[in-house]
N, C-alpha and C. Protein backbone atom coordinates (compact mmCIF):
# COMPACT_ATOMS: atom_id res chain seq x y z
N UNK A 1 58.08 45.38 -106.43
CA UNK A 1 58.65 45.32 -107.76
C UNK A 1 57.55 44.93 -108.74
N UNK A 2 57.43 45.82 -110.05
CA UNK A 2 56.90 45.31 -110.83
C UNK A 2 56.66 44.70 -112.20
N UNK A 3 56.46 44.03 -113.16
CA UNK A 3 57.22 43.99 -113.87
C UNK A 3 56.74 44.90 -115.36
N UNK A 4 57.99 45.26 -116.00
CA UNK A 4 57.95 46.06 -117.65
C UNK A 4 56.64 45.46 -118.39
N UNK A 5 56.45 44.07 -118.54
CA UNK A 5 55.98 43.76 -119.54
C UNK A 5 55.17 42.23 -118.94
N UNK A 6 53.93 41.99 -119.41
CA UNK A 6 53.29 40.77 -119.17
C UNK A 6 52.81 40.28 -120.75
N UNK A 7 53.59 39.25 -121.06
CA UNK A 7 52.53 38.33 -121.84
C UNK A 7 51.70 37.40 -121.01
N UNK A 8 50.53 36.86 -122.07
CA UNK A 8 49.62 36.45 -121.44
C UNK A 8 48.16 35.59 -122.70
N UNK A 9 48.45 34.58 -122.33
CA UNK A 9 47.76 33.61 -122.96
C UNK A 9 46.09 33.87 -122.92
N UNK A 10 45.44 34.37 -124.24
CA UNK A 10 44.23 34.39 -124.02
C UNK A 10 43.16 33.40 -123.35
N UNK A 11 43.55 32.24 -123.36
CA UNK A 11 43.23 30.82 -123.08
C UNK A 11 43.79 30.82 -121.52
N UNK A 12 44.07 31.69 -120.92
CA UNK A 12 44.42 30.61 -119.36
C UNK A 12 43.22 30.25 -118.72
N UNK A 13 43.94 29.45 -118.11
CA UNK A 13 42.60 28.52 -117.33
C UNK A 13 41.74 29.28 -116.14
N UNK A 14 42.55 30.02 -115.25
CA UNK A 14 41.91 30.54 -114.24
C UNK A 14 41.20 31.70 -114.81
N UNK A 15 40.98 32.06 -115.61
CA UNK A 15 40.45 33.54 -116.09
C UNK A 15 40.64 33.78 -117.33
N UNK A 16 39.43 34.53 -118.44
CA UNK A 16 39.72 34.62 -119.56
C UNK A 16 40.92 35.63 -119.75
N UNK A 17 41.65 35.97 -120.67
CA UNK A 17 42.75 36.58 -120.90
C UNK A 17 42.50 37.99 -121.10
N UNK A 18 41.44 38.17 -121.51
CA UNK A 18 40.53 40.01 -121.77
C UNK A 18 40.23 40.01 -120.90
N UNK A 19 39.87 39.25 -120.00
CA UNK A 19 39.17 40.36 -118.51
C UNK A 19 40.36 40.87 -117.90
N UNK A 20 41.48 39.67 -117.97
CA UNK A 20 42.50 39.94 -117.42
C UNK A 20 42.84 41.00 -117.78
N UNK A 21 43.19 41.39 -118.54
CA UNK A 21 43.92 42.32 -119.28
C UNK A 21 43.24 43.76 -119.02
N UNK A 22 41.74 43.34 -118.71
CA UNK A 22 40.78 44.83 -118.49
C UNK A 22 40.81 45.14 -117.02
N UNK A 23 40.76 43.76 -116.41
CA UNK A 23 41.62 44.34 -114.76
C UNK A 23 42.74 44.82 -114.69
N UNK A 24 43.50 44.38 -115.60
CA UNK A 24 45.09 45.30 -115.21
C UNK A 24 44.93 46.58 -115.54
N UNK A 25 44.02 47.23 -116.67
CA UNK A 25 44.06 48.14 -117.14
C UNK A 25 43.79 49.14 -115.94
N UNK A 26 42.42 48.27 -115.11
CA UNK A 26 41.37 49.66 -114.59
C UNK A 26 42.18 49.99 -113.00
N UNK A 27 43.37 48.83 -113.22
CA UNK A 27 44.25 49.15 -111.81
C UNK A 27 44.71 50.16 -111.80
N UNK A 28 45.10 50.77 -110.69
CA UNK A 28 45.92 52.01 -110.67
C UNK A 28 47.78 51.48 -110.26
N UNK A 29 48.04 50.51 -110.10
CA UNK A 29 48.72 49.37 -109.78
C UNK A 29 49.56 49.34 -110.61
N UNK A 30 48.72 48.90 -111.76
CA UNK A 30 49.12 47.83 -113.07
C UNK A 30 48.60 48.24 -114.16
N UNK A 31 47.74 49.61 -114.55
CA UNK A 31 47.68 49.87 -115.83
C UNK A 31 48.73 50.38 -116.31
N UNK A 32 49.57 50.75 -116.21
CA UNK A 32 50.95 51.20 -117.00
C UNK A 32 51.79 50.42 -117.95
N UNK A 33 51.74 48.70 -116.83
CA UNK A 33 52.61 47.65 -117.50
C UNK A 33 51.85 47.28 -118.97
N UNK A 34 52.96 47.11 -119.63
CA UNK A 34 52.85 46.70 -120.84
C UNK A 34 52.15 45.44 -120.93
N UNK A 35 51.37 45.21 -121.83
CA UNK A 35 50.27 44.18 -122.11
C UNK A 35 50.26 43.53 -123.72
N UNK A 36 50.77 42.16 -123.62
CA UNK A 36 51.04 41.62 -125.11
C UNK A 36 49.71 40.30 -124.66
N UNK A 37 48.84 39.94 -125.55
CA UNK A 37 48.04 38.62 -125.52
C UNK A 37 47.78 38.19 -126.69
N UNK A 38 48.75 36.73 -126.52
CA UNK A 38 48.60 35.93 -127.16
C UNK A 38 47.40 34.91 -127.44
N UNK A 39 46.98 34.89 -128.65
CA UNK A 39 45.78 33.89 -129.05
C UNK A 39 46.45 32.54 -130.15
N UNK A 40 46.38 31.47 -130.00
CA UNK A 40 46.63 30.40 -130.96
C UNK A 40 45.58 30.03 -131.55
N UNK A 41 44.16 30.33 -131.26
CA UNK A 41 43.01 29.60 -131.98
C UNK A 41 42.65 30.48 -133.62
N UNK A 42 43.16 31.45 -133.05
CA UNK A 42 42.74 32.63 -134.40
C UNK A 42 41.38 32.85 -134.29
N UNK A 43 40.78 32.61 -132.95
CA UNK A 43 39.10 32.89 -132.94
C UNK A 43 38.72 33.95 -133.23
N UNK A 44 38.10 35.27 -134.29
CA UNK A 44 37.64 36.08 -134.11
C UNK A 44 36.85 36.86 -133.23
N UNK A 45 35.91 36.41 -132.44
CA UNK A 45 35.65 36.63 -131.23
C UNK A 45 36.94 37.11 -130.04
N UNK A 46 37.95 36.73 -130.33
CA UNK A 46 38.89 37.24 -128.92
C UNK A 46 39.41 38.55 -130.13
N UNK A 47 39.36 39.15 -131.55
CA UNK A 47 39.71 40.07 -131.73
C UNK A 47 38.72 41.20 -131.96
N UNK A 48 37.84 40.98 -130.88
CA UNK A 48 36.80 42.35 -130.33
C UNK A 48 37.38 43.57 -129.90
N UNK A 49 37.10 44.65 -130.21
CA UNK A 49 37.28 46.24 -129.70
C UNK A 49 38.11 45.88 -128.28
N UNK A 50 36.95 45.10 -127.44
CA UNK A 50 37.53 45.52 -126.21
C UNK A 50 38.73 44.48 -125.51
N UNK A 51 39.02 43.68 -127.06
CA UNK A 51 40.20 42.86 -126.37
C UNK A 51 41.14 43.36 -126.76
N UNK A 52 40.90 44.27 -127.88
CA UNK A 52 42.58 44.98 -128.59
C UNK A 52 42.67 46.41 -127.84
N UNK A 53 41.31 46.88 -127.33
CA UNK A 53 42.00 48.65 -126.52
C UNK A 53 42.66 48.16 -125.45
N UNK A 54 42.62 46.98 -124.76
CA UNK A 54 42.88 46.77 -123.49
C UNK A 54 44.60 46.60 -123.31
N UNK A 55 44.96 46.05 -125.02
CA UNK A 55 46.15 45.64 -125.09
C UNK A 55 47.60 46.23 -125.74
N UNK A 56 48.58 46.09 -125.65
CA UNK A 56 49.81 47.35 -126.83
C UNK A 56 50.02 46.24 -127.66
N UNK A 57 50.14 45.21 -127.57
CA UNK A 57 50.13 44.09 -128.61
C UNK A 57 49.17 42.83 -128.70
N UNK A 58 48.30 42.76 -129.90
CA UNK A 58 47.71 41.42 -129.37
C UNK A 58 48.06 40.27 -130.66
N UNK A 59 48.98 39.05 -130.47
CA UNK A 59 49.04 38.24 -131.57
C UNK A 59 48.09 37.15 -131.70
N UNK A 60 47.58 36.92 -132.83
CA UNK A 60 47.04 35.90 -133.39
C UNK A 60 47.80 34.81 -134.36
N UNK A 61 47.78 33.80 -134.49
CA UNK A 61 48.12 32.65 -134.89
C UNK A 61 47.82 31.70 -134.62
N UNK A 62 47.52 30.62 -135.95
CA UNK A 62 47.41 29.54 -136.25
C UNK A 62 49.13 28.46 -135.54
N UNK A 63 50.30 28.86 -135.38
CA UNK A 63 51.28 28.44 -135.12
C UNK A 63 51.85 28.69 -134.14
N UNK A 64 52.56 28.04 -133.22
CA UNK A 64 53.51 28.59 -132.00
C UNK A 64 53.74 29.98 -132.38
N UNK A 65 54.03 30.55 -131.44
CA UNK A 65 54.71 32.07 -131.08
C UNK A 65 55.96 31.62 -131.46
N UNK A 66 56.43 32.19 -132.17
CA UNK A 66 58.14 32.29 -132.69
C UNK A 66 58.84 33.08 -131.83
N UNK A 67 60.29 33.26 -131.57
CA UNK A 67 60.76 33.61 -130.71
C UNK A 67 61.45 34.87 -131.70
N UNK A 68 61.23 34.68 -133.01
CA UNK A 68 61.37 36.23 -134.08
C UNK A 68 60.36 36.74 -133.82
N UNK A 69 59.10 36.36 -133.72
CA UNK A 69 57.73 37.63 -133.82
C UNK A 69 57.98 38.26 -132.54
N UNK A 70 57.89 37.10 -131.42
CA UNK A 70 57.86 37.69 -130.45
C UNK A 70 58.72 39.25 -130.17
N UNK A 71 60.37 38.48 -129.91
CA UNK A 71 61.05 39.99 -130.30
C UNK A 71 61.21 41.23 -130.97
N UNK A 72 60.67 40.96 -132.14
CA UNK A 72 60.13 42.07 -132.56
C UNK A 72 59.11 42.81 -132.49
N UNK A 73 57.52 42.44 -131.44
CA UNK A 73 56.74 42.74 -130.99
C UNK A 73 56.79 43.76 -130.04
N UNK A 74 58.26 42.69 -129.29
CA UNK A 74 58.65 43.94 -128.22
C UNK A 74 59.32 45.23 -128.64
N UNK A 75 60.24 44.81 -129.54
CA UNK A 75 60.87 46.28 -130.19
C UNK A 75 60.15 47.23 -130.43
N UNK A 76 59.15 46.91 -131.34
CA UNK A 76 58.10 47.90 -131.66
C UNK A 76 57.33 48.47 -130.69
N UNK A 77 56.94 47.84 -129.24
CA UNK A 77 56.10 48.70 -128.28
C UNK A 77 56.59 49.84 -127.72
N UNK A 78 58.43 49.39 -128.16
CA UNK A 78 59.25 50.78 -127.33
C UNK A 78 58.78 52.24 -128.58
């Protein structure tokens, strides 16, 4: 089983969140699933070329993830 959709914290601890996201891509596995990454620092550096081709949504903010952006993030990927 796999799943529709992964969010995914640019910041996790075990692994930066773009590589992640560039391994799921180059899977044959897991490039299909949908890919949202979240950033809270607003660092420019994580909004490089190769962190946004990798992704169908990538949010930035200074504030928690709202549970309005979020859902509507998803609406829009359909």
């Amino acid at each position: 089983m796999q799943p529709d959709l992964i969010l995914l914290d640019i910041e996790i601890p075990i692994k930066e969140g773009h590589r992640l996201c560039r391994e799921l891509r180059e899977s044959e596995q897991t490039k299909d699933i949908k890919l949202i990454l979240i950033n809270n620092d607003n660092n420019p550096m994580h909004k490089s070329w190769d962190v946004l081709k990798s992704t169908d949504f990538y949010f930035a903010t200074k504030n928690p993830l709202s549970k309005n952006n979020l859902i509507q993030s998803l609406s829009d990927l359909d």
